[in-house]
Protein backbone atom coordinates (compact mmCIF):
# COMPACT_ATOMS: atom_id res chain seq x y z
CA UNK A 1 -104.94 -35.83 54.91
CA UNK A 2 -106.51 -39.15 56.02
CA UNK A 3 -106.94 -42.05 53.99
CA UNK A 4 -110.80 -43.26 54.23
CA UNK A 5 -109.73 -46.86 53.61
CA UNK A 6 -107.01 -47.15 55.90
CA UNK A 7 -108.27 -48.67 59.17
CA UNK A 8 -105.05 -47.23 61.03
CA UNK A 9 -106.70 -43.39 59.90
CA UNK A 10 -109.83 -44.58 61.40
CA UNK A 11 -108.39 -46.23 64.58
CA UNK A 12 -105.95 -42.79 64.85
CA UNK A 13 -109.14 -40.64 64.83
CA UNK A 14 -111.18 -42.58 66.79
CA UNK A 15 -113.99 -44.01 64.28
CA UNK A 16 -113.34 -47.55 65.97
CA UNK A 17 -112.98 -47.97 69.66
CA UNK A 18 -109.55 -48.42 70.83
CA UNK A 19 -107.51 -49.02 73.98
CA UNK A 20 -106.00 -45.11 73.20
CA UNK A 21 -103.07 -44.59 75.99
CA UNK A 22 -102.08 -41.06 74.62
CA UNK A 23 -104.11 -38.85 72.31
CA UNK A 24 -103.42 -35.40 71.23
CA UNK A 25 -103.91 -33.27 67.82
CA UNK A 26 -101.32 -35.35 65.65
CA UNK A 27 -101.24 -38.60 67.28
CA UNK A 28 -102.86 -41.66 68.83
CA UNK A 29 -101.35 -44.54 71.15
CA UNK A 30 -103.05 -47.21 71.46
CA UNK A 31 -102.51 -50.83 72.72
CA UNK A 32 -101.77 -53.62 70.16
CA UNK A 33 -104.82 -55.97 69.70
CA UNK A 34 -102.49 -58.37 69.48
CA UNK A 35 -99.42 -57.61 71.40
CA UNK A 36 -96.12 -59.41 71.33
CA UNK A 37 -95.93 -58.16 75.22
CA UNK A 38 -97.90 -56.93 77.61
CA UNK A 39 -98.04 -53.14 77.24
CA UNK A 40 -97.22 -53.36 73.37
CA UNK A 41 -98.93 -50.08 71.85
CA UNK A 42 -98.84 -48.69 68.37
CA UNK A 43 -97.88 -44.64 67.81
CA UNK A 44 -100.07 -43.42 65.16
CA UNK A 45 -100.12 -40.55 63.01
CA UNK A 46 -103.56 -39.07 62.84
CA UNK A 47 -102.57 -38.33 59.27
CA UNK A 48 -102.35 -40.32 56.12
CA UNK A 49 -98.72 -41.44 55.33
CA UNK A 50 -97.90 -44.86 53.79
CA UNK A 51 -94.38 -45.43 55.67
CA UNK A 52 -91.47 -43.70 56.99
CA UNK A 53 -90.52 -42.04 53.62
CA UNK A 54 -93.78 -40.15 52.88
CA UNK A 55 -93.55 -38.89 56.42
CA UNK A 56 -92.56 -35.32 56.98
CA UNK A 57 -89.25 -34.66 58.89
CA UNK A 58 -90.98 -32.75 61.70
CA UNK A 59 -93.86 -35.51 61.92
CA UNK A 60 -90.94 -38.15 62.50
CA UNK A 61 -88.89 -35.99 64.45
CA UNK A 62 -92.48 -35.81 66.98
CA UNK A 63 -93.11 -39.01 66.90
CA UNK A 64 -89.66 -40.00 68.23
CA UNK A 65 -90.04 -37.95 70.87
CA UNK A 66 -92.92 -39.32 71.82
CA UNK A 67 -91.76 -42.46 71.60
CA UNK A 68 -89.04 -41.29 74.44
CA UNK A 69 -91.64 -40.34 76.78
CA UNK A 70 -94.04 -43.38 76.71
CA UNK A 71 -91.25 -45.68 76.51
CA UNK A 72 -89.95 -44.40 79.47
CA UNK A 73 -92.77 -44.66 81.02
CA UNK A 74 -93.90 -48.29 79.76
CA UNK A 75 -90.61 -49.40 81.10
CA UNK A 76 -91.14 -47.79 84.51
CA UNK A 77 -95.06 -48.67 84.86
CA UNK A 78 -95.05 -52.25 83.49
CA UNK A 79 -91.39 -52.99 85.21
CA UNK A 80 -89.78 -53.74 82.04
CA UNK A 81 -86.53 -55.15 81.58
CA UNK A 82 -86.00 -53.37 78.25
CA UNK A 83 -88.09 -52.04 75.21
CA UNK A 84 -87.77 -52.41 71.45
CA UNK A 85 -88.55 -49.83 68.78
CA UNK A 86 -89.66 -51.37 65.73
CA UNK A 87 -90.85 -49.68 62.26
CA UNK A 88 -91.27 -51.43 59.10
CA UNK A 89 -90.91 -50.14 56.02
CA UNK A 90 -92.48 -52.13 52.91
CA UNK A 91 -93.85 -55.36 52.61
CA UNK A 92 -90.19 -56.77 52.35
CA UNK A 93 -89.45 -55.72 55.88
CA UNK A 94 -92.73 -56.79 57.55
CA UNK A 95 -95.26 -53.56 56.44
CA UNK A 96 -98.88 -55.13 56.64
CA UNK A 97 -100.63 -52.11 56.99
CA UNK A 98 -99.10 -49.07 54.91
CA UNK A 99 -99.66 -46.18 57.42
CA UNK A 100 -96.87 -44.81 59.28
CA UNK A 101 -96.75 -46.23 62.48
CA UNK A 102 -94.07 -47.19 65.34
CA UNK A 103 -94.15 -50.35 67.70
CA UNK A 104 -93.43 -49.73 70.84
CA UNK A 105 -92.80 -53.18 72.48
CA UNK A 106 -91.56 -53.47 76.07
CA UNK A 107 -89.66 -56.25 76.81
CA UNK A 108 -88.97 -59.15 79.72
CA UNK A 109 -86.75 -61.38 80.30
CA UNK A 110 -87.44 -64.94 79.30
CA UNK A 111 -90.60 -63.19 77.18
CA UNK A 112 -90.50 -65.51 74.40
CA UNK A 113 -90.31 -62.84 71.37
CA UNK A 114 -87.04 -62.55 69.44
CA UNK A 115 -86.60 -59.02 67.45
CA UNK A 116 -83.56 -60.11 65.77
CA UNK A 117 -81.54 -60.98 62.55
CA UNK A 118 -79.36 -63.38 61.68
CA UNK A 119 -75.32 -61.38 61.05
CA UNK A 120 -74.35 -61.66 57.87
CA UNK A 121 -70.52 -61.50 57.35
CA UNK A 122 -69.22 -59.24 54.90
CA UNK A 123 -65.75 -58.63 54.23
CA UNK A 124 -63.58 -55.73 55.27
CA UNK A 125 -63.49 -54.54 51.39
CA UNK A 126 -66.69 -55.18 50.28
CA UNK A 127 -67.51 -53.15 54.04
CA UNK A 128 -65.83 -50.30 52.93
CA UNK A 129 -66.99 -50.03 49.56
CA UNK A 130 -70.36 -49.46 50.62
CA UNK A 131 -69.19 -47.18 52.95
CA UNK A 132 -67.60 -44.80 50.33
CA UNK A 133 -71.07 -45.19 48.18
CA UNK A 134 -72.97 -44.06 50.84
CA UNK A 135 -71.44 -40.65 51.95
């Protein structure tokens, strides 16, 4: 189902004009407006679904797929020297639009961006605690 006030359903299905790299029945890639490299595109569900956890196994299970095929071909096209995957999930971890969608952001050396964290250091206890709560 799409959402008629989310502006990623209407840039998925084509009511605005996009830079679409890939279209088919489920999903649309298009470029980033405002990429953090050249080649940065966006892999959007054509349906409705406000982040990774409303989204249905198979629809994730596609969309990684996809991901495999137009990263591989970003990195070959654009002579990348790598590529990041990135997918937030909730306004905590950088959500701004809540509609599914995956950043696929080819990357160069000496490209300026920095997709990282800083390490935190737990200890080896407190480590595997979490481990055992998590099984």
């Amino acid at each position: 189902m799409k959402d008629s006030n989310c502006i990623f359903c209407k840039l998925a299905n084509g009511e605005f004009p996009t830079n679409s790299i890939y279209d088919d029945d489920k999903f649309n890639v298009i470029l980033d407006n405002g990429p953090a490299t050249k080649g940065h595109c966006l892999i959007l569900p054509k349906e409705h679904y406000a982040n990774l956890f409303e989204l249905p196994e198979e629809t994730a299970a596609e969309a990684m797929k996809l991901a495999k095929k137009l990263s591989e071909k970003l990195v070959k096209e654009l002579d990348a020297d790598g590529l990041n995957l990135v997918q937030n999930n909730g306004e905590a971890a950088g959500q701004t639009v809540n509609h599914f969608h995956l950043h696929l952001i080819p990357r160069y050396k000496n490209d300026g961006q920095h997709i990282l964290w800083n390490p935190t250091s737990p200890d080896a206890e407190e480590l595997k605690a979490l481990c055992e709560s998590l099984k």
